[in-house]
Protein backbone atom coordinates (compact mmCIF):
# COMPACT_ATOMS: atom_id res chain seq x y z
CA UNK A 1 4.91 -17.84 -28.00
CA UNK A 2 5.25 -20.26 -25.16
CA UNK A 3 8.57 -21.36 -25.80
CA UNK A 4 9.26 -17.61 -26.72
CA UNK A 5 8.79 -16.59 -23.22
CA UNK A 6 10.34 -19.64 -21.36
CA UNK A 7 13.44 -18.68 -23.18
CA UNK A 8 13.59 -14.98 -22.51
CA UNK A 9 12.52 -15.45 -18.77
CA UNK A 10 15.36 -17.97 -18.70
CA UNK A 11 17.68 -15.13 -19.69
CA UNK A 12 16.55 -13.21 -17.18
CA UNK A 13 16.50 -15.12 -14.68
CA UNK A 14 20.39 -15.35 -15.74
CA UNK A 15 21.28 -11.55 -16.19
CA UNK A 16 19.76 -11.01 -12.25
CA UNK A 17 21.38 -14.07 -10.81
CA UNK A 18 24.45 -12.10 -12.04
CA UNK A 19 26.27 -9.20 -10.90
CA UNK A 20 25.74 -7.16 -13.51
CA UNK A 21 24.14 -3.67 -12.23
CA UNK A 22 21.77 -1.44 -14.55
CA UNK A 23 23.74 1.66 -15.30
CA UNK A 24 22.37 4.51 -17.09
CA UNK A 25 23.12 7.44 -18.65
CA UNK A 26 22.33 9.89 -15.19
CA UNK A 27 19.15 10.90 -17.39
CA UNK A 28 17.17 7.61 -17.87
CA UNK A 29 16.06 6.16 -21.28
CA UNK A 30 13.99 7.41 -23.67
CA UNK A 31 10.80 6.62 -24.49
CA UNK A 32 10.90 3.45 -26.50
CA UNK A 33 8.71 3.40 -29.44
CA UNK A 34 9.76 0.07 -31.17
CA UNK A 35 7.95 -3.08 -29.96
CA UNK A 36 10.27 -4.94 -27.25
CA UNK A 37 12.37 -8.03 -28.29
CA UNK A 38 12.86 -9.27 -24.86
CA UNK A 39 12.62 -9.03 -21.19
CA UNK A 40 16.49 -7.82 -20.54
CA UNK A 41 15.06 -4.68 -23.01
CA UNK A 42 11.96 -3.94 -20.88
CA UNK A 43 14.17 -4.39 -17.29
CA UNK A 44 16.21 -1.26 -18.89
CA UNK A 45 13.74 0.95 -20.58
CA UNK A 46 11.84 0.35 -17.30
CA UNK A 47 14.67 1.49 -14.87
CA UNK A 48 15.16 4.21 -17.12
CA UNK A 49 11.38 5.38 -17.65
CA UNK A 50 11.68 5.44 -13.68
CA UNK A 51 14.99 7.74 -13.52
CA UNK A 52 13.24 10.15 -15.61
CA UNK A 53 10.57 10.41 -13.53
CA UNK A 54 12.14 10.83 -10.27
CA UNK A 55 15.54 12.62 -11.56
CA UNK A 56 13.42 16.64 -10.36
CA UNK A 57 13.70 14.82 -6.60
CA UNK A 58 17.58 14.39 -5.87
CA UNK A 59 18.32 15.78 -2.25
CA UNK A 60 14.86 16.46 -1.22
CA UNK A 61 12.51 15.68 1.70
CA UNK A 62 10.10 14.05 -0.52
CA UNK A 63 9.89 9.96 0.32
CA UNK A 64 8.95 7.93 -2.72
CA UNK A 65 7.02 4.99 -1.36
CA UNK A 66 5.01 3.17 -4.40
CA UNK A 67 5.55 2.57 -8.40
CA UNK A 68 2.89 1.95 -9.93
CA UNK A 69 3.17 0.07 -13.94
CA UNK A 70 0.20 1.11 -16.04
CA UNK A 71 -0.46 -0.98 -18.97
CA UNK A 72 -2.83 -0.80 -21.78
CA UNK A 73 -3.18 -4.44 -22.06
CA UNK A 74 -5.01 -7.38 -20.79
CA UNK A 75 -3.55 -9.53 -18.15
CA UNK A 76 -2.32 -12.33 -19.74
CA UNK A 77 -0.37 -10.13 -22.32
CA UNK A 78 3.04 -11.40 -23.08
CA UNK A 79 3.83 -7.47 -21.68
CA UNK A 80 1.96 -7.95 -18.36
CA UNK A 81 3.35 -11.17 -17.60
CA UNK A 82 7.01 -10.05 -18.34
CA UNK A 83 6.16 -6.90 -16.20
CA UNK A 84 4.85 -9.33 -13.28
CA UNK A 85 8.30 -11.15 -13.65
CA UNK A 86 10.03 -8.34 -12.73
CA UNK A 87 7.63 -7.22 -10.15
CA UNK A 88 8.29 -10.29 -8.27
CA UNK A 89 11.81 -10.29 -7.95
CA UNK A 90 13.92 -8.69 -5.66
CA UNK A 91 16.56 -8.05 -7.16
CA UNK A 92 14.68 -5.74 -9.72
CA UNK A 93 13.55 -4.04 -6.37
CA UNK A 94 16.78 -3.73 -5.51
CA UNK A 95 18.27 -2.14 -8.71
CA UNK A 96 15.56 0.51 -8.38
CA UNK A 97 16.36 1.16 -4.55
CA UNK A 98 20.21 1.25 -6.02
CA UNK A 99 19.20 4.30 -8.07
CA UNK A 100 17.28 6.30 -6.31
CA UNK A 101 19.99 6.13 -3.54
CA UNK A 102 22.58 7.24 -5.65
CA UNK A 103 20.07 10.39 -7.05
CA UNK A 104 19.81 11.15 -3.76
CA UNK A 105 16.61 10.51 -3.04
CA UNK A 106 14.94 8.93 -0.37
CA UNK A 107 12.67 5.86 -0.16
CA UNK A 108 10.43 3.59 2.18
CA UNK A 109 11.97 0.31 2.53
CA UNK A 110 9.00 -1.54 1.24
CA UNK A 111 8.39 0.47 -1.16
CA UNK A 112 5.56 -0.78 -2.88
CA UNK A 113 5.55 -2.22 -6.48
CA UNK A 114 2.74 -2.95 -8.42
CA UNK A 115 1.16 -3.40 -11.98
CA UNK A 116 -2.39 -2.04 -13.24
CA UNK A 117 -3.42 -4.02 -16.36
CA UNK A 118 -5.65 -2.46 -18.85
CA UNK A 119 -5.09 1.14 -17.11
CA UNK A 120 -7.14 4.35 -18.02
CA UNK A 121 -4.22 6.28 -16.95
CA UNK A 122 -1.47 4.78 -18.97
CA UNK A 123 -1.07 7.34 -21.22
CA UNK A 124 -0.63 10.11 -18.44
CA UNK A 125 2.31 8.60 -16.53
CA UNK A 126 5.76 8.72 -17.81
CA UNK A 127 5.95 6.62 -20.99
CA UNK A 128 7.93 3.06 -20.76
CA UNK A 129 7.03 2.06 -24.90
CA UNK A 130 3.58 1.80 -26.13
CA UNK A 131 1.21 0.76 -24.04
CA UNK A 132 3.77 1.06 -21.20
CA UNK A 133 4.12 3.40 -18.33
CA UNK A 134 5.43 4.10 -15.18
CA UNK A 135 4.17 6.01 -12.35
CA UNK A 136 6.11 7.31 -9.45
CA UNK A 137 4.45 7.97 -6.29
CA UNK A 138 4.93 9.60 -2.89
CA UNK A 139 2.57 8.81 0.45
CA UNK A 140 0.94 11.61 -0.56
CA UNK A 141 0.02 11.01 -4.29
CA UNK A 142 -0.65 7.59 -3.23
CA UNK A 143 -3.53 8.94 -1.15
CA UNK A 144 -4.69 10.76 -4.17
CA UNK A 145 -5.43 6.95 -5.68
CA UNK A 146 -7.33 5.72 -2.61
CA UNK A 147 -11.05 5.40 -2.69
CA UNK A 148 -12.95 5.58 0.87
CA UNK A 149 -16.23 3.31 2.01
CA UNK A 150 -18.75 4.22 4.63
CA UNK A 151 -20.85 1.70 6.13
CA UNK A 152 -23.69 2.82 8.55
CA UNK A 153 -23.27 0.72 12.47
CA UNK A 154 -25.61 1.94 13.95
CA UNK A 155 -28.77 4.10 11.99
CA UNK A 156 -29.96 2.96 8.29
CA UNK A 157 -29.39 4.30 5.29
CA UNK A 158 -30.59 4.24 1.99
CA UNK A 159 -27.83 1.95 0.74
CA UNK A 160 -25.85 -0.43 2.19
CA UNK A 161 -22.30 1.17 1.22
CA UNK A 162 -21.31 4.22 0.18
CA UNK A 163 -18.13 4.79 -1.95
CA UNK A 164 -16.15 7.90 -2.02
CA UNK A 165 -13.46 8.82 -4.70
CA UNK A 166 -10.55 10.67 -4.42
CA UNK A 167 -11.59 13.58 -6.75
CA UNK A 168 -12.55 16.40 -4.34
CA UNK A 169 -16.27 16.25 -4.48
CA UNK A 170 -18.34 17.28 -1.61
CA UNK A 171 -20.27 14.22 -0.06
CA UNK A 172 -23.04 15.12 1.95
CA UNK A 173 -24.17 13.60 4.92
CA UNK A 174 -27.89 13.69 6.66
CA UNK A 175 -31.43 12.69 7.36
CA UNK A 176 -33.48 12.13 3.87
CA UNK A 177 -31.98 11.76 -0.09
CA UNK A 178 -33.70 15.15 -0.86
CA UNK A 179 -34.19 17.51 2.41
CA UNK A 180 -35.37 20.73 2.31
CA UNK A 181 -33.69 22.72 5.11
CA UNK A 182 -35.27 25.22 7.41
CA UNK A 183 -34.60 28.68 6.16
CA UNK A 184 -32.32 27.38 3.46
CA UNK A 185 -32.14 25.21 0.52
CA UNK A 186 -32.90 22.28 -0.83
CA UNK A 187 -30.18 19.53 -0.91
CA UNK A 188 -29.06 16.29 -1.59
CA UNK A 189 -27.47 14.19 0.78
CA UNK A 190 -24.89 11.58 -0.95
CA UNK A 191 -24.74 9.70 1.91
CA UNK A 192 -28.43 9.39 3.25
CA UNK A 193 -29.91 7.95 6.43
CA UNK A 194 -33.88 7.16 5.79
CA UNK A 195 -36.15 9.40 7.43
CA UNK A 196 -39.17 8.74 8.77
CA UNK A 197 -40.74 11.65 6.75
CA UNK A 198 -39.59 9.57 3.82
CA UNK A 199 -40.71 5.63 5.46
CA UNK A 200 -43.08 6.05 8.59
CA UNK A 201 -42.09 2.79 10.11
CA UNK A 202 -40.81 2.33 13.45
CA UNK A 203 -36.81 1.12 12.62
CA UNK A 204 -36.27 4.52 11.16
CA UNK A 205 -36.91 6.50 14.33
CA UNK A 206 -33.33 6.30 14.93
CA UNK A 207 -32.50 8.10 12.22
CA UNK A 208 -34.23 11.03 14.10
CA UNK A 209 -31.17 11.77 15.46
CA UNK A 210 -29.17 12.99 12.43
CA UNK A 211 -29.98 16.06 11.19
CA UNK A 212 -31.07 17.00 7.79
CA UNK A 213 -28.06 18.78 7.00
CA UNK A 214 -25.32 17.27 9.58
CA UNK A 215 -22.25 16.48 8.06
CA UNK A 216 -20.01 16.16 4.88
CA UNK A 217 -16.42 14.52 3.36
CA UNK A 218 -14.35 16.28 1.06
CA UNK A 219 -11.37 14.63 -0.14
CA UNK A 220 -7.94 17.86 0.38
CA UNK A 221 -6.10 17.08 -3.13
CA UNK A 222 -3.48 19.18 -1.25
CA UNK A 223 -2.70 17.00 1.78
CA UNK A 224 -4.30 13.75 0.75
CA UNK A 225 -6.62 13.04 3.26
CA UNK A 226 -10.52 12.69 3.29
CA UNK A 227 -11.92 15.44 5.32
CA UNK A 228 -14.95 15.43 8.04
CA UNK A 229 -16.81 18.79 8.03
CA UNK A 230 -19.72 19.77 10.19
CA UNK A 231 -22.40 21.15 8.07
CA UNK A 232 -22.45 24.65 7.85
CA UNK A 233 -26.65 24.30 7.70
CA UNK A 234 -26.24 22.60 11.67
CA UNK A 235 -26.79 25.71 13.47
CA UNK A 236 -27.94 24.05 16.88
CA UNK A 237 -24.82 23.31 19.20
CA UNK A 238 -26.01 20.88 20.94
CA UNK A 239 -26.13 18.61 17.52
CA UNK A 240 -23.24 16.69 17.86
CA UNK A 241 -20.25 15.12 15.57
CA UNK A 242 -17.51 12.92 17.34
CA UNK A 243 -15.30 10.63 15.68
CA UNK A 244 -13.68 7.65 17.87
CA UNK A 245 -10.95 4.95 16.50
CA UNK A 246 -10.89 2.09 18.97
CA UNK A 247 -8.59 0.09 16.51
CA UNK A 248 -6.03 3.10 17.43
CA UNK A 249 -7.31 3.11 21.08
CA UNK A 250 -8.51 6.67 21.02
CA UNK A 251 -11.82 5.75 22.98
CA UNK A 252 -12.07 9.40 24.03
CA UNK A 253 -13.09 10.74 20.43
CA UNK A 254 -12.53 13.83 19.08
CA UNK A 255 -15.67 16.63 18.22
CA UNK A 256 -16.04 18.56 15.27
CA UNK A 257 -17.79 21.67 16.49
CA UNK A 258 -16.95 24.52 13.65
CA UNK A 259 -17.85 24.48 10.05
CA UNK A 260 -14.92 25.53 9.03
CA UNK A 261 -12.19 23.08 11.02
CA UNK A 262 -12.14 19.55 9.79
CA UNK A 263 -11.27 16.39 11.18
CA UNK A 264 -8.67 14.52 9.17
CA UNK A 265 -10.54 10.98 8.79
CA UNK A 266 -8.48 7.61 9.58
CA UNK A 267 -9.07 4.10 8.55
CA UNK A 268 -11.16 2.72 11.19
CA UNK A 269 -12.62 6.19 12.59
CA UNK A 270 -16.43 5.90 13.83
CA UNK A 271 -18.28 9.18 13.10
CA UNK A 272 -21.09 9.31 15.60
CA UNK A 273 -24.02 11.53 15.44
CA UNK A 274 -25.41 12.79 18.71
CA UNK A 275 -24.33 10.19 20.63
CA UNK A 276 -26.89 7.66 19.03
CA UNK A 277 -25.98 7.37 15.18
CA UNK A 278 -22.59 5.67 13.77
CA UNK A 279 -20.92 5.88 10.27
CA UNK A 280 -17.63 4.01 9.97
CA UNK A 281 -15.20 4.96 7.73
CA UNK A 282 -12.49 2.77 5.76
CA UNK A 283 -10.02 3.15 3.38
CA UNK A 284 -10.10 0.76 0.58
CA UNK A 285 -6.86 -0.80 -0.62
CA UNK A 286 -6.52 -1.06 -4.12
């Protein structure tokens, strides 16, 4: 197998040191079902997998910014490590950029190329061959596969880290796992300072300052961006929400003062509660 793949990445190292371009059909490959023979083969089912999935976006405003390989298998699979190869060399890059400019569309100049061995999702992206596929993706859809962590500065909570997904769910935020609010419900708070209803000793006081019911994150599948809500149960004005990002030099901050208008959450933004309480918030790149 060794001497298998030296030989076929050999060849294409050949075929892209030459001047050959990849030219298709205008309607990209179909799905291959046979297993591949060698690495020239997967460079072409690949750039046409691609073309299929971009060909609805010719002479749009749409950007295309990341492409994604999903693959079934493990990561030292003859597959992976032939997909890798081709990953890692520009010219591949540059065949790709080749035919999305002549489809008209348009494209960040780093676009973004990556491989996700022993994917969940492989079999819901546009099929390369078995256990193959390709995934096409624009700022916004690339949002859509960025999780979120929030990391208490300043106040304690129950856990050291909390992860959100991009799936839409409602994360609360607020004093207590398990609060019972005045006049209203009882809740749970996903992301949950300790109160001192909960631990009577004196570190927690702090957490006196965020309400029971103060805040929340939603991730908008729409625009994809998590979103800071105040909670509809904070009926007292003078509780406050402000979120700061000195890394962007906004040092003036920006309130959230209505239930229903959200602050569109950066990497790096500090939500602060009342002035005393901090939550930072960070994307995580995957």
């Amino acid at each position: 197998m060794t001497n298998w793949f030296k030989k076929k990445f050999q060849q294409l190292s050949n075929m892209l040191n030459g001047n050959d371009d990849f030219v298709d059909s205008g309607e990209g490959a179909p799905p291959h079902e046979a297993p591949l023979e060698n690495i020239e083969e997967l460079k072409e089912i690949a750039m046409g997998a691609i073309v299929n999935s971009i060909k609805m976006l010719g002479h749009s405003n749409v950007k295309i910014s990341s492409i994604i390989f999903h693959s079934a298998f493990a990561d030292n699979a003859i597959e992976n490590i032939s997909l890798q190869a081709l990953i890692q060399d520009a010219e591949f890059t540059n065949h790709i950029k080749r035919a999305f400019k002549a489809r008209g569309i348009q494209y960040a100049e780093d676009l973004h190329i990556k491989l996700i061995a022993q994917s969940a999702h492989v079999n819901q992206v546009t099929k390369i061959t078995k256990g193959l596929g390709v995934e096409v993706l624009t700022p916004t859809e690339v949002m859509k596969h960025i999780k979120a962590r929030i990391v208490a500065t300043e106040g304690i909570t129950w856990e050291p880290e909390y992860i959100l997904e991009p799936t839409g769910k409602t994360y609360l935020i607020g004093r207590c796992k398990d609060p019972k609010i005045e006049n209203g419900p009882k809740i749970h708070n996903d992301i949950a300072f300790i109160g001192i209803e909960e631990v009577d000793e004196e570190k927690y006081k702090i957490n006196s300052y965020v309400s029971r019911s103060h805040a929340s994150i939603t991730f908008d599948q729409e625009e994809g961006a998590y979103k800071l809500y105040r909670s509809r149960f904070l009926n007292n004005p003078s509780h406050k929400i402000k979120v700061y990002n000195t890394s962007l030099n906004d040092f003036s901050g920006v309130s959230v003062n209505h239930p229903a208008v959200p602050h569109v959450l950066r990497d790096g933004d500090s939500i602060c509660f009342n002035d005393k309480v901090v939550l930072e918030f960070h994307l995580i790149n995957q």
